[in-house]
C-alpha atoms as a PDB file:
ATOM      1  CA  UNK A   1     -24.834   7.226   6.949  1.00  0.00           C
ATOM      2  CA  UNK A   2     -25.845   9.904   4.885  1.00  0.00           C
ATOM      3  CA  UNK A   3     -22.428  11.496   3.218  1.00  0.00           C
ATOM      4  CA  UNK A   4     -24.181  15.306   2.775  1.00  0.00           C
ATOM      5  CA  UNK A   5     -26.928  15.435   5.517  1.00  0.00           C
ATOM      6  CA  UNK A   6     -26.030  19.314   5.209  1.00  0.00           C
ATOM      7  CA  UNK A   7     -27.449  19.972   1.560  1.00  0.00           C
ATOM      8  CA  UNK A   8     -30.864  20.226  -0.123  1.00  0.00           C
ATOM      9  CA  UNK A   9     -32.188  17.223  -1.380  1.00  0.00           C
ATOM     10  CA  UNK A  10     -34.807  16.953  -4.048  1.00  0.00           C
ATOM     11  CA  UNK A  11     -37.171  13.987  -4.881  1.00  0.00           C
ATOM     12  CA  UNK A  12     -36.882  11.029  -4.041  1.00  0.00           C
ATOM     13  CA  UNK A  13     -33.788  12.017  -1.878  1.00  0.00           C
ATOM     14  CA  UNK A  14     -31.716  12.748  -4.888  1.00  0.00           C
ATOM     15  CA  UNK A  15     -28.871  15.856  -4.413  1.00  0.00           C
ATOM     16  CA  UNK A  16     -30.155  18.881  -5.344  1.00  0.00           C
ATOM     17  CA  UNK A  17     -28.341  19.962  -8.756  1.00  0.00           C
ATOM     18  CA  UNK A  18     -26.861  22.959  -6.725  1.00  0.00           C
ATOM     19  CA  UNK A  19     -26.023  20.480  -3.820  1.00  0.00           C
ATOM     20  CA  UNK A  20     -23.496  18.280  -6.214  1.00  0.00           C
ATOM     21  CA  UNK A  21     -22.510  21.143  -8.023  1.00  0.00           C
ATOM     22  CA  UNK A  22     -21.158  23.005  -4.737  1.00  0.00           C
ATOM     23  CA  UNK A  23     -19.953  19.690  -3.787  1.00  0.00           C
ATOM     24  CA  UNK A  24     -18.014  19.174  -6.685  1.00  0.00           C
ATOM     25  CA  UNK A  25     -16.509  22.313  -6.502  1.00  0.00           C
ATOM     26  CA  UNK A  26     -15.186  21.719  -3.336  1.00  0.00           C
ATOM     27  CA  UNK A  27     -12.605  18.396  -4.970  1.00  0.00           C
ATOM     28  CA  UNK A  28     -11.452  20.598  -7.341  1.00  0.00           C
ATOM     29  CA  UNK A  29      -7.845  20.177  -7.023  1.00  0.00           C
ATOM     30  CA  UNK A  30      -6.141  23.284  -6.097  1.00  0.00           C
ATOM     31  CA  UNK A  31      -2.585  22.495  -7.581  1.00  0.00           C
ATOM     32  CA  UNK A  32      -2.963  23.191 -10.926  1.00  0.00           C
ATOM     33  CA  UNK A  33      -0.038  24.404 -13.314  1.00  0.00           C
ATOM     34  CA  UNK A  34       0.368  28.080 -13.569  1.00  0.00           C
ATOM     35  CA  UNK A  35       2.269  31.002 -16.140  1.00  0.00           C
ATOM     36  CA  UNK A  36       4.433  31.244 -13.256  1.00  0.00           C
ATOM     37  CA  UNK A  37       8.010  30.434 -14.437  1.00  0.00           C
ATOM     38  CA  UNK A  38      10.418  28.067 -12.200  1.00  0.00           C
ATOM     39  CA  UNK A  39      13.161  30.580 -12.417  1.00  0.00           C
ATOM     40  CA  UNK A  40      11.844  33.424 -11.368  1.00  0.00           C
ATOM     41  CA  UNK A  41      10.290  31.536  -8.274  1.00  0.00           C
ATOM     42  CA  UNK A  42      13.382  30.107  -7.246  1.00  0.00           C
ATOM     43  CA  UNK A  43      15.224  33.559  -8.108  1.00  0.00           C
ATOM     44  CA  UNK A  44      12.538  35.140  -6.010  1.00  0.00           C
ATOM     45  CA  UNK A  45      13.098  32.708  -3.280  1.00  0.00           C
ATOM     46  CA  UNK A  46      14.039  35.282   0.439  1.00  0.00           C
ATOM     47  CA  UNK A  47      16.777  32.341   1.485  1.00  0.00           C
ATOM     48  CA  UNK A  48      19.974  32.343  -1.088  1.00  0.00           C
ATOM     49  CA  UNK A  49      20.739  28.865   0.848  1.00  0.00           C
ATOM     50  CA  UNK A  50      17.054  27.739  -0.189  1.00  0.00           C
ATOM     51  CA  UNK A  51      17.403  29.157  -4.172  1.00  0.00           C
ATOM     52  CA  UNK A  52      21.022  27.439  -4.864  1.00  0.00           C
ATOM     53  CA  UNK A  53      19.166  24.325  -3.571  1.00  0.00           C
ATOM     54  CA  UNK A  54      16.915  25.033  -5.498  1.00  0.00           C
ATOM     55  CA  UNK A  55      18.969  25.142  -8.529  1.00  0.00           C
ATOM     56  CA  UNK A  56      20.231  21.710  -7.997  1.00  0.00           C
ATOM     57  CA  UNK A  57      16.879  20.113  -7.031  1.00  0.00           C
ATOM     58  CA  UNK A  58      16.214  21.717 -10.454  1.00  0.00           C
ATOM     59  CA  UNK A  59      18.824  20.077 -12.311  1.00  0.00           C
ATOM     60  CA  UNK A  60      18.520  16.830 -10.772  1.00  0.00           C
ATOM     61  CA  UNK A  61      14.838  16.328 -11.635  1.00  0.00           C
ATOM     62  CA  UNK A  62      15.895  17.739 -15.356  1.00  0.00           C
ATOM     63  CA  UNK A  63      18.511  15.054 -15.297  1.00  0.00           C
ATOM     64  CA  UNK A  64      15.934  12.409 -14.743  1.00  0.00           C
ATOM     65  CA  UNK A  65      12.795  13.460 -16.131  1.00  0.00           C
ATOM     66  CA  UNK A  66      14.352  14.969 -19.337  1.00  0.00           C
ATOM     67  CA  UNK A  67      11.713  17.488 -19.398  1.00  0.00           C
ATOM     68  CA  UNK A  68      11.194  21.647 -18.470  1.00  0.00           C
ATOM     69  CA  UNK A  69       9.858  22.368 -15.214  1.00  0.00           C
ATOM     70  CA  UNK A  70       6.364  23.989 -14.461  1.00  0.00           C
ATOM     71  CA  UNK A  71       5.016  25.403 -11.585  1.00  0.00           C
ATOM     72  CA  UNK A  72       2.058  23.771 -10.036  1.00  0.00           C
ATOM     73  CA  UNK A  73       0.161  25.893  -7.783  1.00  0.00           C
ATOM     74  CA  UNK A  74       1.952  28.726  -6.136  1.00  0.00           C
ATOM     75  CA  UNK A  75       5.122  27.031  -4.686  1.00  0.00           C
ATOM     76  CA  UNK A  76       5.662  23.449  -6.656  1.00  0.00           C
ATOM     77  CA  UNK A  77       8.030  22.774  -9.304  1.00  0.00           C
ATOM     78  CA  UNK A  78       6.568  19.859 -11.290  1.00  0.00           C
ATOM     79  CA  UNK A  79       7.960  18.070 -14.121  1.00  0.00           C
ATOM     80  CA  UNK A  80       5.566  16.029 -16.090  1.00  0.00           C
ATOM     81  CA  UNK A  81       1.995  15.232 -15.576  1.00  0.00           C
ATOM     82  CA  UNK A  82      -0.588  12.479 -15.642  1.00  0.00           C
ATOM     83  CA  UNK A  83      -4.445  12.323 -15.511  1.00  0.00           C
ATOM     84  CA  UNK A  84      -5.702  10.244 -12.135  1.00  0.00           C
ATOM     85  CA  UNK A  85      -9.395   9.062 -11.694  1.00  0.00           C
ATOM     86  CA  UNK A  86     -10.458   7.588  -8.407  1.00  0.00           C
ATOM     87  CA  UNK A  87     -13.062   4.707  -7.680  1.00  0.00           C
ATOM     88  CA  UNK A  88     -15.609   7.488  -6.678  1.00  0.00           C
ATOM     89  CA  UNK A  89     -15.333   9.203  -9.985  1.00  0.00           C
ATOM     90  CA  UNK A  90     -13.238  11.919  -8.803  1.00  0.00           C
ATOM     91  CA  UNK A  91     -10.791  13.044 -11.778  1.00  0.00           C
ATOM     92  CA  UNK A  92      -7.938  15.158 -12.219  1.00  0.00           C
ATOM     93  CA  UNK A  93      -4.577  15.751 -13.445  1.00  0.00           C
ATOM     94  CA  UNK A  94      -0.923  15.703 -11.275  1.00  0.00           C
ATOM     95  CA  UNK A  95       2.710  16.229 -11.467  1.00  0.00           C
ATOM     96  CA  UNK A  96       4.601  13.028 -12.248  1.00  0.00           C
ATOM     97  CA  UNK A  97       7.298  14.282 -10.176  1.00  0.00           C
ATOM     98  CA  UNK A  98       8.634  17.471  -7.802  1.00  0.00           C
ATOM     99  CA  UNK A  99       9.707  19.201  -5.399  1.00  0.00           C
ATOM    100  CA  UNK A 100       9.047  22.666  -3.244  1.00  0.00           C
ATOM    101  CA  UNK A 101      11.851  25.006  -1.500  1.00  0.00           C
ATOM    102  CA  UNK A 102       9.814  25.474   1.408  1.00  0.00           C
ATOM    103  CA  UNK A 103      11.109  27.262   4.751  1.00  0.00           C
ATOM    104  CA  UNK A 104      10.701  24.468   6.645  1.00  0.00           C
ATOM    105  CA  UNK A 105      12.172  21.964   4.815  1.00  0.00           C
ATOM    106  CA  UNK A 106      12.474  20.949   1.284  1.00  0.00           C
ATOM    107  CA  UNK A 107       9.738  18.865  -0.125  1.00  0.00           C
ATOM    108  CA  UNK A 108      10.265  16.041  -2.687  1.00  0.00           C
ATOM    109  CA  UNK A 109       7.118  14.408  -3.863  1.00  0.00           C
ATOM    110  CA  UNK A 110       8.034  11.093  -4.729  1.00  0.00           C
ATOM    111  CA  UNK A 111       4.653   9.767  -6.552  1.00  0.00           C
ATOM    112  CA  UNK A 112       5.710   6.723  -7.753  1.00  0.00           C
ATOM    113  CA  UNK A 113       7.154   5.142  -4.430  1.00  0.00           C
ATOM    114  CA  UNK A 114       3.970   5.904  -2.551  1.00  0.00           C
ATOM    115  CA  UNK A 115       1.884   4.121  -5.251  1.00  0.00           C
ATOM    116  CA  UNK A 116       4.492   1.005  -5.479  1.00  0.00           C
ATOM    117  CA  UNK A 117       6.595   0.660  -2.576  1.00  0.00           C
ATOM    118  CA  UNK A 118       9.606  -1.245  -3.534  1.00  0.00           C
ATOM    119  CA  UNK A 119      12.545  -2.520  -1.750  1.00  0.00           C
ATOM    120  CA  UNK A 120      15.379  -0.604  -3.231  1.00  0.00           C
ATOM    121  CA  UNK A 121      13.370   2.846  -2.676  1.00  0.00           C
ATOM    122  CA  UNK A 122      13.524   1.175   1.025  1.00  0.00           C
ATOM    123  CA  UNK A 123      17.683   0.696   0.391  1.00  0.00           C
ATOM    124  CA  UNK A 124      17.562   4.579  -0.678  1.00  0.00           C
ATOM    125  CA  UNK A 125      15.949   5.925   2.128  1.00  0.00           C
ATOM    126  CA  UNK A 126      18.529   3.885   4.254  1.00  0.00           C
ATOM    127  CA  UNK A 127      21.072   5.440   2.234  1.00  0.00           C
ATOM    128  CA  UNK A 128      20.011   9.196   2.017  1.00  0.00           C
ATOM    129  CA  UNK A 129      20.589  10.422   5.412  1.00  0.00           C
ATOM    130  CA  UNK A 130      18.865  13.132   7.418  1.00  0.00           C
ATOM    131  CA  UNK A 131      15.665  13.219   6.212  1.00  0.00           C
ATOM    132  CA  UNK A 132      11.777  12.991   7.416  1.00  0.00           C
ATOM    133  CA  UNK A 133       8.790  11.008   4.930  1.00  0.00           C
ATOM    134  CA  UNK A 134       5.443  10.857   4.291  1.00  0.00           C
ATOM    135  CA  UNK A 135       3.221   8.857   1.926  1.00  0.00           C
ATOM    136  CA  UNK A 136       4.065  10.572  -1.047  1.00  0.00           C
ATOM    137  CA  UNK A 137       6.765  13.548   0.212  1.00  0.00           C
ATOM    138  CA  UNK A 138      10.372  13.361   1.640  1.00  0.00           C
ATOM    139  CA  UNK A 139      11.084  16.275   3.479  1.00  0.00           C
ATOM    140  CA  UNK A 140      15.014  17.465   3.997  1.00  0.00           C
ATOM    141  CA  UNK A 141      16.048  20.329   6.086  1.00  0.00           C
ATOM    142  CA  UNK A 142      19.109  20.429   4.420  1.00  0.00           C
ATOM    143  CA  UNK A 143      20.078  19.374   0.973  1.00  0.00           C
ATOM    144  CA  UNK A 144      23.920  19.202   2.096  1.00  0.00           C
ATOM    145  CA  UNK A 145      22.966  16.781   4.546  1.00  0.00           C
ATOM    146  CA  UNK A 146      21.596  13.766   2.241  1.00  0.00           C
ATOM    147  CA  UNK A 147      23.432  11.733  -0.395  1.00  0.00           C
ATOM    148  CA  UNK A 148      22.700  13.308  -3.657  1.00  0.00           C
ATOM    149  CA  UNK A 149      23.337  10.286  -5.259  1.00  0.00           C
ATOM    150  CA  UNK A 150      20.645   8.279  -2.953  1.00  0.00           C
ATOM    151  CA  UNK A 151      18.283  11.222  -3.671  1.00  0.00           C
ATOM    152  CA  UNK A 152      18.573  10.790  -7.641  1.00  0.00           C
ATOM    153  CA  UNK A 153      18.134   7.708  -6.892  1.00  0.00           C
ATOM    154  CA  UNK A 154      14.824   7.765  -5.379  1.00  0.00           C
ATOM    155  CA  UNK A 155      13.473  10.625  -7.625  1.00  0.00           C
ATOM    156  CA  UNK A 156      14.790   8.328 -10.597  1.00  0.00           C
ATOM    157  CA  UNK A 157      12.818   5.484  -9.292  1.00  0.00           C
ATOM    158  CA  UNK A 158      10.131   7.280  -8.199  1.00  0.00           C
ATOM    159  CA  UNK A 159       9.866   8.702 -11.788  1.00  0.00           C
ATOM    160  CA  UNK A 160      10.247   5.297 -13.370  1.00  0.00           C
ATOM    161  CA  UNK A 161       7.390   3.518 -11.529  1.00  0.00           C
ATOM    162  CA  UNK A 162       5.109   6.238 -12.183  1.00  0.00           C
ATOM    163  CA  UNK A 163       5.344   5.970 -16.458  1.00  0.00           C
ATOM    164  CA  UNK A 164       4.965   2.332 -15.894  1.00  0.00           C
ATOM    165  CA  UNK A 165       2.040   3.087 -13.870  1.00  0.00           C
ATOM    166  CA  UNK A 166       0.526   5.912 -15.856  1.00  0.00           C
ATOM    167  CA  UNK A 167       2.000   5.902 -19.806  1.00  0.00           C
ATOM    168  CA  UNK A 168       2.183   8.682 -21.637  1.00  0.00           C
END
């Protein structure tokens, strides 16, 4: 099956240089850090209820990670990076750990438990309370309705698996 049967081929069936340079453009990845600084976002934030969390989300990953936040695209707070490279030659370079004040819900990317699923993340999640996941993101309505400690728990171990995985 051909993968591109939309783009101009040249000899001998090859991708036109224009072709793979479009379609490389395209996996770009679009969450890249910014000058944007943490505090003003989270000072900028409409919802005082959203900023105070926040503020603690803040400290709590500063607790763990040791390090200054940065923003990562528009809306992420990321602490830490690491460079990724997938089997199809696909590169780029991610947060180790974060978390976005959305209106929805709060999102906490936990990288490191969706690369190395281990039981006591599964323990934590039993432990944190009202809360919705995906692969790589918990999502929490509202911060006061988790165990904090469960959910430094989870970032902690999340953050841990991912320098074993990736060193620095």
């Amino acid at each position: 099956m051909d993968t591109f049967p939309f783009v101009r081929r040249g000899p001998y069936g090859k991708l036109h240089r224009a072709a793979r340079e479009s379609t490389m453009a395209r996996y770009e990845a679009k969450t890249r850090v910014t000058p944007v600084s943490p505090a003003e976002f989270i000072a900028e934030l409409p919802d005082p209820r959203r900023q105070e969390e926040a503020r603690l989300l803040d400290a709590l990953h500063r607790r763990v990670t040791g390090l200054e936040p940065k923003m990562w695209g528009p809306s992420i707070i990321g602490y830490g990076s690491y460079r990724y490279r997938y089997a199809s030659g696909h590169e780029g370079e991610a947060m180790r750990a974060g978390f976005s004040p959305r209106k929805a819900a709060l999102t906490v990317y936990l990288m490191g438990t969706y690369c190395d699923r281990q039981p006591e993340a599964d323990a934590l999640f039993a432990r944190l309370g009202k809360h919705r996941a995906g692969k790589s993101c918990l999502y929490i309505s509202r911060l006061s309705a988790v165990d904090s400690d469960a959910l430094e728990g989870l970032v902690k171990l999340s953050w841990d698996t991912m320098n074993a995985l990736y060193p620095a």
